[in-house]
N, C-alpha and C. Protein backbone atom coordinates (compact mmCIF):
# COMPACT_ATOMS: atom_id res chain seq x y z
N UNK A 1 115.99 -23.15 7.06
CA UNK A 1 114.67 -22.98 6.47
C UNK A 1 114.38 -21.49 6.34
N UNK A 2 114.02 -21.30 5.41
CA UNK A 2 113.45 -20.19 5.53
C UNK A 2 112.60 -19.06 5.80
N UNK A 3 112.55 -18.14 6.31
CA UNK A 3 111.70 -17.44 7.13
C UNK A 3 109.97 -17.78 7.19
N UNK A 4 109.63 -17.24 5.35
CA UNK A 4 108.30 -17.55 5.04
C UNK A 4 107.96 -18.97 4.96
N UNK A 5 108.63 -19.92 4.39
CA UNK A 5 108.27 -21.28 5.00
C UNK A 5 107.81 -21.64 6.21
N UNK A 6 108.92 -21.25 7.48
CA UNK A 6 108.64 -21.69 8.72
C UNK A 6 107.44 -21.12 9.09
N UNK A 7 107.00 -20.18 8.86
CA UNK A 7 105.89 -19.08 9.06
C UNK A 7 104.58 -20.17 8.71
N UNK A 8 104.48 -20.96 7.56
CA UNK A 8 103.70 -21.73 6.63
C UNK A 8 103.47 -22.81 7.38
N UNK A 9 104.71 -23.10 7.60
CA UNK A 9 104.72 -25.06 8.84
C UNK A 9 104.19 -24.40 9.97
N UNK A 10 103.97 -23.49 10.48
CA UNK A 10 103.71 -23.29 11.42
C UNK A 10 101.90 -22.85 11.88
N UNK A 11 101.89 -22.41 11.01
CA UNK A 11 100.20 -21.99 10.38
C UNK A 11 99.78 -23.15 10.26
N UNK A 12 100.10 -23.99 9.54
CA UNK A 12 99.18 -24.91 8.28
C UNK A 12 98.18 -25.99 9.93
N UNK A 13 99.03 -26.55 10.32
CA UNK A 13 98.17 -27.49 11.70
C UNK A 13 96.71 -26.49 12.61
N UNK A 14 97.16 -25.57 12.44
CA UNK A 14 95.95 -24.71 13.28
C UNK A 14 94.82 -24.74 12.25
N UNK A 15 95.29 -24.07 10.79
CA UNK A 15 94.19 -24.02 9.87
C UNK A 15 93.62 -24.99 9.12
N UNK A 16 94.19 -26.19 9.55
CA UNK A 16 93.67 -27.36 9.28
C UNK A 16 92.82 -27.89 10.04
N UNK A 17 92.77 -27.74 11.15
CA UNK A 17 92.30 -28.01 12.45
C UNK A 17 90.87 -27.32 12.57
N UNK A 18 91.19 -26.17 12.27
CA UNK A 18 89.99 -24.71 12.22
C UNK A 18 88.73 -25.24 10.89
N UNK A 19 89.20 -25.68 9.67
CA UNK A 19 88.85 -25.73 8.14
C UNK A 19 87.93 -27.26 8.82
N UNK A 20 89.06 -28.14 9.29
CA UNK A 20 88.18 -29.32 9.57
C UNK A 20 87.25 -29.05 10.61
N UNK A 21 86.93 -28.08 11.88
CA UNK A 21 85.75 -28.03 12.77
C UNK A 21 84.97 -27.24 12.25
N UNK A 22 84.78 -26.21 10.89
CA UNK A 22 83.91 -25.66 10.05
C UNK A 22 83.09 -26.61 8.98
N UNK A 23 83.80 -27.76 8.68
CA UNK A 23 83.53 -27.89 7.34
C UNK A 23 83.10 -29.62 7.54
N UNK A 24 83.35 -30.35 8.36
CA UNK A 24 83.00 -31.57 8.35
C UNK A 24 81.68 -31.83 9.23
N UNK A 25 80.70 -32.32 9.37
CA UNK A 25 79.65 -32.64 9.51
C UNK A 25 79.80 -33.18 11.30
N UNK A 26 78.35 -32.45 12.26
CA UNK A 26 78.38 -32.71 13.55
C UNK A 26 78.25 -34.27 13.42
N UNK A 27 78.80 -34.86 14.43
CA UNK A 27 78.09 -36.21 14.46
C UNK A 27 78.23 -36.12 16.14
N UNK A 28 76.70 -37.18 16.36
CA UNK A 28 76.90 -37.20 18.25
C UNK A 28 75.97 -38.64 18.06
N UNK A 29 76.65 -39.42 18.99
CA UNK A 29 76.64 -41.28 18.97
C UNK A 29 74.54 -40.66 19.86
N UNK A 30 74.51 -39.54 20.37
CA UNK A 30 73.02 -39.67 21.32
C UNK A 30 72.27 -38.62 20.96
N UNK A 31 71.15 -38.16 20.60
CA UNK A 31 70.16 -36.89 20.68
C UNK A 31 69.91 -36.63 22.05
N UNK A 32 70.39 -37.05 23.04
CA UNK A 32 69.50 -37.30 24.09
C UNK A 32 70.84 -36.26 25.16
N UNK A 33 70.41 -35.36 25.97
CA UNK A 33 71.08 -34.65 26.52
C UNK A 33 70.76 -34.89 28.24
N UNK A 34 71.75 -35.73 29.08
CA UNK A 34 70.80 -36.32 30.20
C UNK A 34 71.40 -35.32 31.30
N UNK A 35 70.57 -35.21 32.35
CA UNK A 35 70.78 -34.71 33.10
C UNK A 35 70.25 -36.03 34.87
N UNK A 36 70.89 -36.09 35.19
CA UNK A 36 70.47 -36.75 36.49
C UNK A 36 70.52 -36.04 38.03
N UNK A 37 69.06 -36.58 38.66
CA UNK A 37 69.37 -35.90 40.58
C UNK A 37 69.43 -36.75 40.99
N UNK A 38 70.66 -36.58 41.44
CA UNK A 38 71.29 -37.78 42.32
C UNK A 38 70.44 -38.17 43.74
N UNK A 39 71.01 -39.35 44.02
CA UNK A 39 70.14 -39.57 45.28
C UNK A 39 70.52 -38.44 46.48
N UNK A 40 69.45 -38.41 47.31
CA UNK A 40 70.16 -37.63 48.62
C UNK A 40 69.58 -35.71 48.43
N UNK A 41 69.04 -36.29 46.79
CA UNK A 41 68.99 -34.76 46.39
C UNK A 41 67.97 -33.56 47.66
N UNK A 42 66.81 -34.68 48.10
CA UNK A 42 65.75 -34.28 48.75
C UNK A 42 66.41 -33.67 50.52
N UNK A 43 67.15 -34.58 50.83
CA UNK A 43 67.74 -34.82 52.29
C UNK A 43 68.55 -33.56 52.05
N UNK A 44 69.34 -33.35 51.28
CA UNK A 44 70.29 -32.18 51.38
C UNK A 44 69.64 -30.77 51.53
N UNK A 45 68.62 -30.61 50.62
CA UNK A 45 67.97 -29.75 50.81
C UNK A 45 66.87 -29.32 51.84
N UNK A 46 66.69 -30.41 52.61
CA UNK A 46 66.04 -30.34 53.88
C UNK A 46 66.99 -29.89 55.03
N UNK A 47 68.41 -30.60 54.65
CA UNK A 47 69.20 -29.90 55.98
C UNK A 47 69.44 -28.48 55.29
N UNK A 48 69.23 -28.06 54.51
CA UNK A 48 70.00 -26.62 54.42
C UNK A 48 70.65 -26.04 52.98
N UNK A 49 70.97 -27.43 52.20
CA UNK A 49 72.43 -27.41 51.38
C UNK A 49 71.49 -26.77 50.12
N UNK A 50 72.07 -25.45 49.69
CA UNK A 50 71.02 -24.94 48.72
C UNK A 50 72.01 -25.61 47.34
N UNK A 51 72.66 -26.11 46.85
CA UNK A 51 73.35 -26.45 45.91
C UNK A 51 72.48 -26.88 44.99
N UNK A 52 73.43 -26.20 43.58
CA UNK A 52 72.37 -26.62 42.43
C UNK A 52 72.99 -28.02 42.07
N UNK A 53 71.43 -29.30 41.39
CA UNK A 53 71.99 -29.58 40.91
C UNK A 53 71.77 -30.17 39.87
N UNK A 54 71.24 -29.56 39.13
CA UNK A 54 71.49 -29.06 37.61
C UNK A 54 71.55 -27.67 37.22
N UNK A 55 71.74 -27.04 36.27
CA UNK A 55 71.99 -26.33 35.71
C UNK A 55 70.94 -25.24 35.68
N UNK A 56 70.68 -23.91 35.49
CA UNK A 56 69.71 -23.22 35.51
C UNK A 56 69.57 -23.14 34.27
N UNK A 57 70.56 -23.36 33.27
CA UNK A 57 70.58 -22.71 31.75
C UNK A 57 70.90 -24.06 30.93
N UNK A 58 69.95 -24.78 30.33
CA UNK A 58 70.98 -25.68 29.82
C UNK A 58 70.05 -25.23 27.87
N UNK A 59 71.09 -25.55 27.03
CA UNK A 59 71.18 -25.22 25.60
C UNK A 59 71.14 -26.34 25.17
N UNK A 60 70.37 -26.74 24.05
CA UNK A 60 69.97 -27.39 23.28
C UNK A 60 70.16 -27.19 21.82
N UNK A 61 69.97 -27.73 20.74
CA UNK A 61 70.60 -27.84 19.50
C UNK A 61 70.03 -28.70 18.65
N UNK A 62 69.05 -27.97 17.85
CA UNK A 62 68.34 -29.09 17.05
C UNK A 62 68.70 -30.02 15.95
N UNK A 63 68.72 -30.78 15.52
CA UNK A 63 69.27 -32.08 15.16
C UNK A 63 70.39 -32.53 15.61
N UNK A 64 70.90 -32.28 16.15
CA UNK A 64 72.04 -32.72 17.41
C UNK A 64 71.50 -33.09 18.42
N UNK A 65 71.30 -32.17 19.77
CA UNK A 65 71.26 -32.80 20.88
C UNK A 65 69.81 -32.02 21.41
N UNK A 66 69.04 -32.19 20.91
CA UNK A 66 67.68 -31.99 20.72
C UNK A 66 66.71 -32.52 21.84
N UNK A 67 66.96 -33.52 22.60
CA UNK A 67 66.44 -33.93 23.41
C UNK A 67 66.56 -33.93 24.79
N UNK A 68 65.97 -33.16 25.50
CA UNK A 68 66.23 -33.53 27.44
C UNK A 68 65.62 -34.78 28.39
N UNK A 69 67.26 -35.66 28.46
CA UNK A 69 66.71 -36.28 28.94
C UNK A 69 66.89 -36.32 30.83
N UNK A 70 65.70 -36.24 31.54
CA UNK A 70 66.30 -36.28 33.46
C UNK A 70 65.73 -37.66 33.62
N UNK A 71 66.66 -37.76 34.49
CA UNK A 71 66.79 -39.54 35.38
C UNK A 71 66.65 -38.68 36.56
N UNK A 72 65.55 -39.27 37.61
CA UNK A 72 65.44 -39.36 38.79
C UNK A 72 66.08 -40.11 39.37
N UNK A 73 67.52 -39.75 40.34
CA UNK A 73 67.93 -41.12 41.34
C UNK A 73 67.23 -40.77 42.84
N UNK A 74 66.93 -40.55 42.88
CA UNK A 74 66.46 -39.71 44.16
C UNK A 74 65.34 -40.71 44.85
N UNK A 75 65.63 -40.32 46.25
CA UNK A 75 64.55 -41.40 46.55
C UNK A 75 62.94 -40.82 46.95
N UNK A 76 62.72 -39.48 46.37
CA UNK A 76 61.26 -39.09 46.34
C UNK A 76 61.18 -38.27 45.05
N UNK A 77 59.82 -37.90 44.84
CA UNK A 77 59.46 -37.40 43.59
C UNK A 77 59.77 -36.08 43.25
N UNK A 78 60.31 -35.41 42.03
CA UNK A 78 60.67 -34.86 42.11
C UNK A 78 60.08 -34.17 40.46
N UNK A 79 60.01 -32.66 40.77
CA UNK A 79 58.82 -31.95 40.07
C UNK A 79 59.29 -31.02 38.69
N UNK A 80 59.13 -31.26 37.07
CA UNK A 80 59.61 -30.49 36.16
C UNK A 80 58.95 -30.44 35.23
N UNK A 81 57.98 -29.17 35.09
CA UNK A 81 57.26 -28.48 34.71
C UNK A 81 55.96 -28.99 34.96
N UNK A 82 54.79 -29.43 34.67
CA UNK A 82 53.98 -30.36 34.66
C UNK A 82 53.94 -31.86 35.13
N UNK A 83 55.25 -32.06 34.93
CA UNK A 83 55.47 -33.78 34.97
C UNK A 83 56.13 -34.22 36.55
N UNK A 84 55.20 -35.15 37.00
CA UNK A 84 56.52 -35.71 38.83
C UNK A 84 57.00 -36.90 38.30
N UNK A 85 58.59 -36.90 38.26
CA UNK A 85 59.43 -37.75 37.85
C UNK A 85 59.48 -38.60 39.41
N UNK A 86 59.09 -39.83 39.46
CA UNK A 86 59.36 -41.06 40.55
C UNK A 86 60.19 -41.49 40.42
N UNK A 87 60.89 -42.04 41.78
CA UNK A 87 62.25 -42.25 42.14
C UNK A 87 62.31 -43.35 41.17
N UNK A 88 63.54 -43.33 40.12
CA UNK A 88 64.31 -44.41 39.61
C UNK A 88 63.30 -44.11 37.85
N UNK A 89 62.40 -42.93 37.83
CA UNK A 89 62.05 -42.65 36.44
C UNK A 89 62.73 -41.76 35.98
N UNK A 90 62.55 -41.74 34.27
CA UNK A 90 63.38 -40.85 33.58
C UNK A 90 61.72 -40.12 32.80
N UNK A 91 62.68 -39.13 32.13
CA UNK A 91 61.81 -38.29 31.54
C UNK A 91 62.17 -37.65 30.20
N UNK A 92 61.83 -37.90 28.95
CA UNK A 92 62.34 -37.37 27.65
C UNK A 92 61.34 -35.71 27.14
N UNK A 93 62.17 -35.44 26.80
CA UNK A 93 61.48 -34.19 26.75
C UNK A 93 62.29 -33.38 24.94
N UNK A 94 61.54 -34.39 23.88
CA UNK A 94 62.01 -33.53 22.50
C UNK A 94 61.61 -32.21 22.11
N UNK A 95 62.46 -31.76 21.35
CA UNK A 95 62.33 -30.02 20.89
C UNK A 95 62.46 -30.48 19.84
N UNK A 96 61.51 -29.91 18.50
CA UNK A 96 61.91 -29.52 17.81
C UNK A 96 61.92 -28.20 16.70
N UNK A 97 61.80 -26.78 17.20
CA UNK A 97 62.05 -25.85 17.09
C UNK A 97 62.73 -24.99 17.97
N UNK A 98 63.17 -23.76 17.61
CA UNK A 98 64.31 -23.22 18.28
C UNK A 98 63.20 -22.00 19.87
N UNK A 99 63.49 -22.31 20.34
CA UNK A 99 62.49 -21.80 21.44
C UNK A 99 63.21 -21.53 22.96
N UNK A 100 62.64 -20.54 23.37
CA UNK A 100 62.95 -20.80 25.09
C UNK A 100 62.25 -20.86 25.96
N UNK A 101 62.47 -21.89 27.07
CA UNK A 101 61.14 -22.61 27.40
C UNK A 101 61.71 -22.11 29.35
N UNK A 102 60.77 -21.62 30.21
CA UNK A 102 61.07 -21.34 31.18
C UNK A 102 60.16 -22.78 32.10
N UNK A 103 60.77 -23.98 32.91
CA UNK A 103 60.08 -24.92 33.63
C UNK A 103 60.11 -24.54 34.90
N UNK A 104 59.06 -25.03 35.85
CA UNK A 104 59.39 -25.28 37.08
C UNK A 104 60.11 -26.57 37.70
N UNK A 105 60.82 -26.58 38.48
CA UNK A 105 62.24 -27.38 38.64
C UNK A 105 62.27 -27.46 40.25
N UNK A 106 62.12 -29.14 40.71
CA UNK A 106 62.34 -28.81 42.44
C UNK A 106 63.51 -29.31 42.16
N UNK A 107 64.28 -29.66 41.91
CA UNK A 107 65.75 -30.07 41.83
C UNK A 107 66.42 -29.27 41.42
N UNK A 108 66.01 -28.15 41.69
CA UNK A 108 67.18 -26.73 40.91
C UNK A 108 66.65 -25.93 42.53
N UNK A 109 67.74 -25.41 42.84
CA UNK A 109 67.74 -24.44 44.08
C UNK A 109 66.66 -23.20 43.64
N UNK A 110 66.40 -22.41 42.89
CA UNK A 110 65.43 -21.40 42.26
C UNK A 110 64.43 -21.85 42.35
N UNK A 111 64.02 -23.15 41.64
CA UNK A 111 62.74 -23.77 41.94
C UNK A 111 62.60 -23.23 40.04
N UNK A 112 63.69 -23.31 39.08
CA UNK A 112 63.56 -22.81 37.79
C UNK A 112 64.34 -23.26 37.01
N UNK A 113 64.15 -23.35 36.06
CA UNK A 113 65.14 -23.84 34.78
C UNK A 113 64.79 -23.10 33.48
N UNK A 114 65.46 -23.04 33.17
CA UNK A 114 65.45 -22.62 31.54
C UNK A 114 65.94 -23.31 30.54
N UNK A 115 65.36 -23.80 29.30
CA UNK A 115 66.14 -24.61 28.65
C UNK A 115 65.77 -24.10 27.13
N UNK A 116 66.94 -23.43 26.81
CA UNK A 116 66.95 -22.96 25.37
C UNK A 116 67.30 -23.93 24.38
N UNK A 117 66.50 -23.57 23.15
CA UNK A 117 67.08 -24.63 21.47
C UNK A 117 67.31 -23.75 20.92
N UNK A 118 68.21 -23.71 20.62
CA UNK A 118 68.98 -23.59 18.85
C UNK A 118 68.92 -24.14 17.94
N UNK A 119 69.06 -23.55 16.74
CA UNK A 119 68.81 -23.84 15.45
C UNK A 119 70.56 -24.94 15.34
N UNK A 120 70.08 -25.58 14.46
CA UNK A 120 71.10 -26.65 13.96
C UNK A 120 71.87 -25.75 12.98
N UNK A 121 73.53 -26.03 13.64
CA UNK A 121 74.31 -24.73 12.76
C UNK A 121 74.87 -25.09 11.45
N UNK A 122 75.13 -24.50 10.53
CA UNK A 122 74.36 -24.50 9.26
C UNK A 122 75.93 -24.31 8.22
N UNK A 123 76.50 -23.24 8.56
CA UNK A 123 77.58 -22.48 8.27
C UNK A 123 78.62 -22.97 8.96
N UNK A 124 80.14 -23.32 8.05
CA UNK A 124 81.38 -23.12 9.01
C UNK A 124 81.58 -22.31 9.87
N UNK A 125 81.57 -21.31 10.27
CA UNK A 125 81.68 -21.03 11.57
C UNK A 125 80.59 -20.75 12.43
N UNK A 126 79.45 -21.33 12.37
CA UNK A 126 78.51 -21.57 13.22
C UNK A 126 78.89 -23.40 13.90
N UNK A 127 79.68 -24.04 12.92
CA UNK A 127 80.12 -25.25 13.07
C UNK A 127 81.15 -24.96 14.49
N UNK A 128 82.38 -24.19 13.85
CA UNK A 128 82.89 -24.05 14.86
C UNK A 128 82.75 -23.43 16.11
N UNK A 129 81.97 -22.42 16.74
CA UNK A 129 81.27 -22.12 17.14
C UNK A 129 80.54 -22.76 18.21
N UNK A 130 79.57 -24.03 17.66
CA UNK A 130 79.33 -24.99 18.07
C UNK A 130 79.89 -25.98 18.54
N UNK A 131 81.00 -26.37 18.05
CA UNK A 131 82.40 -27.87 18.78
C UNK A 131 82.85 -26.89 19.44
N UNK A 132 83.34 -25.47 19.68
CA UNK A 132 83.68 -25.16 20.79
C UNK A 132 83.33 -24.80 21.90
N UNK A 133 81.74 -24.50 21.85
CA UNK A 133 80.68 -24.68 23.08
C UNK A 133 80.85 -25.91 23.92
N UNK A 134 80.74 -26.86 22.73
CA UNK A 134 80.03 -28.22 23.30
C UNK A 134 81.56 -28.87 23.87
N UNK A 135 83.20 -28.49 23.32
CA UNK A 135 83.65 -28.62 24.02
C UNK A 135 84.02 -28.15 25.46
N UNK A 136 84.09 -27.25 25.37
CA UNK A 136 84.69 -26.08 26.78
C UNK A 136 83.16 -26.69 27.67
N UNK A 137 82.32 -27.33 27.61
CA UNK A 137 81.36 -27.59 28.75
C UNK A 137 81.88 -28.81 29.07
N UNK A 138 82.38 -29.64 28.67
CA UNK A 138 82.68 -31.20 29.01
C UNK A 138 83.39 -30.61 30.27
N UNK A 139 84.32 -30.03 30.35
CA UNK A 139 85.60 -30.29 30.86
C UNK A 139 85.20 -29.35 32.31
């Protein structure tokens, strides 16, 4: 084979790959971005255990994943922003402009959260950009 060919077979799978996470349309089966405190959350933090557990920073994304949703598992009430989530309630919380919103949070070690929106990305490489955020956090 020849040099510049192999060069070509060798390219073409990446930039196909790249062209398709720019150019084909987000899709997500939920708007709903959940976050849960597990049970025990209250007890741990009474003995000592400062562990977060959620996130101090969590990002949002309008017409995508636009929505925060927290599940209380916990077996006492538990406090985010205005609202006391009771054991075994959930709590929806829609955005829809791009904003940053600072809550008060007893299920966060700080006693804080922050939860930024973003604008819904618009452009191929705001596309990609975006699937590679939202991947590299799964994992």
């Amino acid at each position: 084979m020849k040099r510049r060919t192999w060069w070509f077979v060798a390219a073409l799978p990446p930039l196909l790959a790249l062209g398709w996470a720019g150019l084909a349309p987000i899709e997500l089966s939920t708007r709903d971005k959940l976050f849960e405190i597990p049970k025990g959350t209250y007890a741990r933090r009474r003995a000592g255990d400062l562990v977060d557990i959620l996130p101090s920073r969590i990002t949002l994304t309008i017409g995508l994943d636009d929505v925060l949703l927290l599940r209380n598992l916990d077996d006492v009430p538990q406090q985010f922003g205005p609202t006391i989530l009771m054991p075994g309630q959930s709590f929806r919380l829609p955005f829809e402009r791009e904003s940053e919103n600072r809550f008060e949070c007893t299920a966060h070690s700080s006693g804080q959260m922050l939860v930024i929106v973003e604008a819904e990305p618009e452009w191929p490489w705001q596309k990609v950009r975006w699937r590679w955020h939202h991947w590299s956090q799964r994992g």
